[in-house]
Protein backbone atom coordinates (compact mmCIF):
# COMPACT_ATOMS: atom_id res chain seq x y z
CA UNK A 1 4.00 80.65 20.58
CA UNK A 2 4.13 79.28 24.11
CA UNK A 3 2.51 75.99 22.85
CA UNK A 4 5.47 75.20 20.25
CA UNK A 5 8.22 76.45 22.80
CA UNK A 6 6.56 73.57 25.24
CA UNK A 7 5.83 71.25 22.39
CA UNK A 8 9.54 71.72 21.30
CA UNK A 9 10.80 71.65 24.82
CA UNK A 10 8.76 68.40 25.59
CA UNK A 11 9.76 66.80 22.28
CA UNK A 12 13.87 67.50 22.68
CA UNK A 13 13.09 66.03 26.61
CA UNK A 14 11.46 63.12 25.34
CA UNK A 15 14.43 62.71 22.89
CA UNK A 16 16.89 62.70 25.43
CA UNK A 17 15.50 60.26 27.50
CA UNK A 18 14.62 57.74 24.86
CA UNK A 19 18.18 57.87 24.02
CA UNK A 20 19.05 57.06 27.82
CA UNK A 21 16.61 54.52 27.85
CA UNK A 22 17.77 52.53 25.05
CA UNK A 23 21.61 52.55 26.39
CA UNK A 24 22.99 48.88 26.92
CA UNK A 25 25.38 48.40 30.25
CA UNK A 26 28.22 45.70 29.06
CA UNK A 27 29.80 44.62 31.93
CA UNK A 28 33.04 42.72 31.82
CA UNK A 29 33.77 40.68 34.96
CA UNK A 30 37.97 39.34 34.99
CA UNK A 31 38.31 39.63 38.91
CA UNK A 32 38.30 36.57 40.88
CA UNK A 33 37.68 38.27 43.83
CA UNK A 34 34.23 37.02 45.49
CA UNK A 35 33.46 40.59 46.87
CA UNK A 36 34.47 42.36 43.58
CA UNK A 37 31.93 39.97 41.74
CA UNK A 38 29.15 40.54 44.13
CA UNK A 39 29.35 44.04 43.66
CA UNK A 40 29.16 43.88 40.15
CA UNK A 41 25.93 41.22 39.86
CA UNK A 42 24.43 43.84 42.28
CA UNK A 43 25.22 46.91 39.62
CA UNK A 44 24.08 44.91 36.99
CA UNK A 45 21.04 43.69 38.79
CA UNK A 46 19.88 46.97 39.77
CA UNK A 47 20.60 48.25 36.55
CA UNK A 48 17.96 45.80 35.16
CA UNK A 49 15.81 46.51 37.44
CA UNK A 50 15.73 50.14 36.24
CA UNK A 51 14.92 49.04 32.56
CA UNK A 52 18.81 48.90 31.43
CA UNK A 53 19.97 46.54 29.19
CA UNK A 54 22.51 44.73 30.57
CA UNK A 55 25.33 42.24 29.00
CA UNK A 56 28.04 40.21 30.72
CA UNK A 57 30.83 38.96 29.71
CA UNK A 58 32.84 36.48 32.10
CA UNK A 59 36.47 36.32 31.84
CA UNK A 60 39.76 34.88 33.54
CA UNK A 61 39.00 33.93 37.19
CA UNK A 62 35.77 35.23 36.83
CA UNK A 63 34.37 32.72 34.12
CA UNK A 64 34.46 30.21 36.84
CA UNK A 65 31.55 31.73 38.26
CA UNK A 66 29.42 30.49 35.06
CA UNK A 67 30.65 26.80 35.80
CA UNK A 68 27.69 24.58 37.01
CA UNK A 69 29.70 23.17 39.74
CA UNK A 70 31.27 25.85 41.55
CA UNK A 71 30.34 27.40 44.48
CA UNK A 72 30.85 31.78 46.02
CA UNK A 73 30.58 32.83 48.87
CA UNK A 74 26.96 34.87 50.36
CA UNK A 75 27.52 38.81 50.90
CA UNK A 76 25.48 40.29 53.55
CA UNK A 77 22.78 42.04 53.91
CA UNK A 78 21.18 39.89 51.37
CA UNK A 79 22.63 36.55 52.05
CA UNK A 80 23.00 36.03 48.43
CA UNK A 81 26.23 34.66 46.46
CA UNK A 82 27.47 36.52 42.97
CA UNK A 83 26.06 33.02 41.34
CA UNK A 84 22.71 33.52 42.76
CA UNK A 85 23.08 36.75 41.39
CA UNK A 86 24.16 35.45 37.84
CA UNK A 87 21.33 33.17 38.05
CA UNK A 88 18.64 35.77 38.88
CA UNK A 89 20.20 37.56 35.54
CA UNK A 90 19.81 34.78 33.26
CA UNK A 91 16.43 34.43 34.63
CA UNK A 92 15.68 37.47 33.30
CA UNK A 93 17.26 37.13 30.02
CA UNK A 94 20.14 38.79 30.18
CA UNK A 95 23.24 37.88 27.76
CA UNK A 96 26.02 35.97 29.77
CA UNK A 97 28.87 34.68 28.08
CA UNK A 98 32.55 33.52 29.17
CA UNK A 99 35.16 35.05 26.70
CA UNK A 100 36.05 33.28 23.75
CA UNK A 101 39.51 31.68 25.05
CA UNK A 102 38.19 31.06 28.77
CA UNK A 103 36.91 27.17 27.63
CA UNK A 104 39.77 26.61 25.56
CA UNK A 105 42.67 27.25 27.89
CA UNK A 106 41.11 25.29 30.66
CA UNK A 107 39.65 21.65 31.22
CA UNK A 108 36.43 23.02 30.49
CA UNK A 109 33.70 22.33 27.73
CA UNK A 110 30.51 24.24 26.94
CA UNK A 111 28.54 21.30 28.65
CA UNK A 112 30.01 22.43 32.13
CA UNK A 113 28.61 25.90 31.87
CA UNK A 114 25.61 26.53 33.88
CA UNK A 115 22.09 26.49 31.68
CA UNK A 116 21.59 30.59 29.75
CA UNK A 117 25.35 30.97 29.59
CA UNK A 118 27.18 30.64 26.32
CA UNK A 119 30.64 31.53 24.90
CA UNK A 120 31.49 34.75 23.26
CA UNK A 121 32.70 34.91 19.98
CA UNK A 122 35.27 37.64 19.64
CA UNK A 123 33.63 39.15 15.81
CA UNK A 124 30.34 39.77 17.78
CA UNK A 125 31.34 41.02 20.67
CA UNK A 126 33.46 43.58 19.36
CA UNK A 127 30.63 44.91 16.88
CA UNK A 128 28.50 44.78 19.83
CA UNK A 129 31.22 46.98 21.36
CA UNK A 130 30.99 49.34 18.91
CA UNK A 131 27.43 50.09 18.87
CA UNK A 132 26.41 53.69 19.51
CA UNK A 133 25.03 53.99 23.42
CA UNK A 134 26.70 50.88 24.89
CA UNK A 135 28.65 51.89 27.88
CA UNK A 136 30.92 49.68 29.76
CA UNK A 137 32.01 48.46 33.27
CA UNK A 138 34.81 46.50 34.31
CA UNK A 139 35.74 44.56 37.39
């Protein structure tokens, strides 16, 4: 009887953190604000590195961080920027997109958009949204 009890126990504890495991993060990054973006490539980027799937999705001031020729500040202690940071996620495959009306209402075309990033399309995104075990964070 102890066996099943443990075998149950074990099984239901595996269950639980299979489901944890297999949660996606979505971020969504609006603030222009280079300190608010560092802090959120740092969430995201130690949320990768503890096996979380991780999405982000650039809008308003904070698409401009996925254009190829601008620049953000470096945060201390790492002397890193939020694009480095950016970078280091599309290095890792991680889903970056700019919303669907960031190109559009700006002088902007999919060609200035740094390499791994592409632009959301609003169907997708919001049946992504919808997805059991997707949780979200905004900045």
């Amino acid at each position: 009887m102890k066996t099943l009890i443990l075998f149950i126990a074990m099984s239901f504890g595996f269950a639980i953190q299979s489901e944890a495991n297999s949660s996606d993060l979505f971020i969504v990054l609006t603030s222009g604000d280079a300190e608010t973006q560092m802090m959120a490539m740092v969430l995201a980027t130690q949320s990768l590195n503890q096996d979380v799937n991780i999405r982000v999705l650039l809008c308003s001031d904070a698409g401009e961080l996925a254009i190829r020729d601008s620049e953000s500040p470096q945060f201390a202690p790492a002397n890193r920027s939020p694009k480095q940071l950016l970078s280091g996620l599309l290095e890792h495959g991680v889903t970056v997109e700019v919303c669907g009306i960031f190109l559009p209402n700006r002088e902007y075309s999919s060609d200035d958009l740094i390499d791994g990033v592409g632009a959301a399309s609003p169907p997708e995104v919001a049946a992504y949204m919808k997805q059991e075990g997707v949780r979200y964070f905004t900045f």
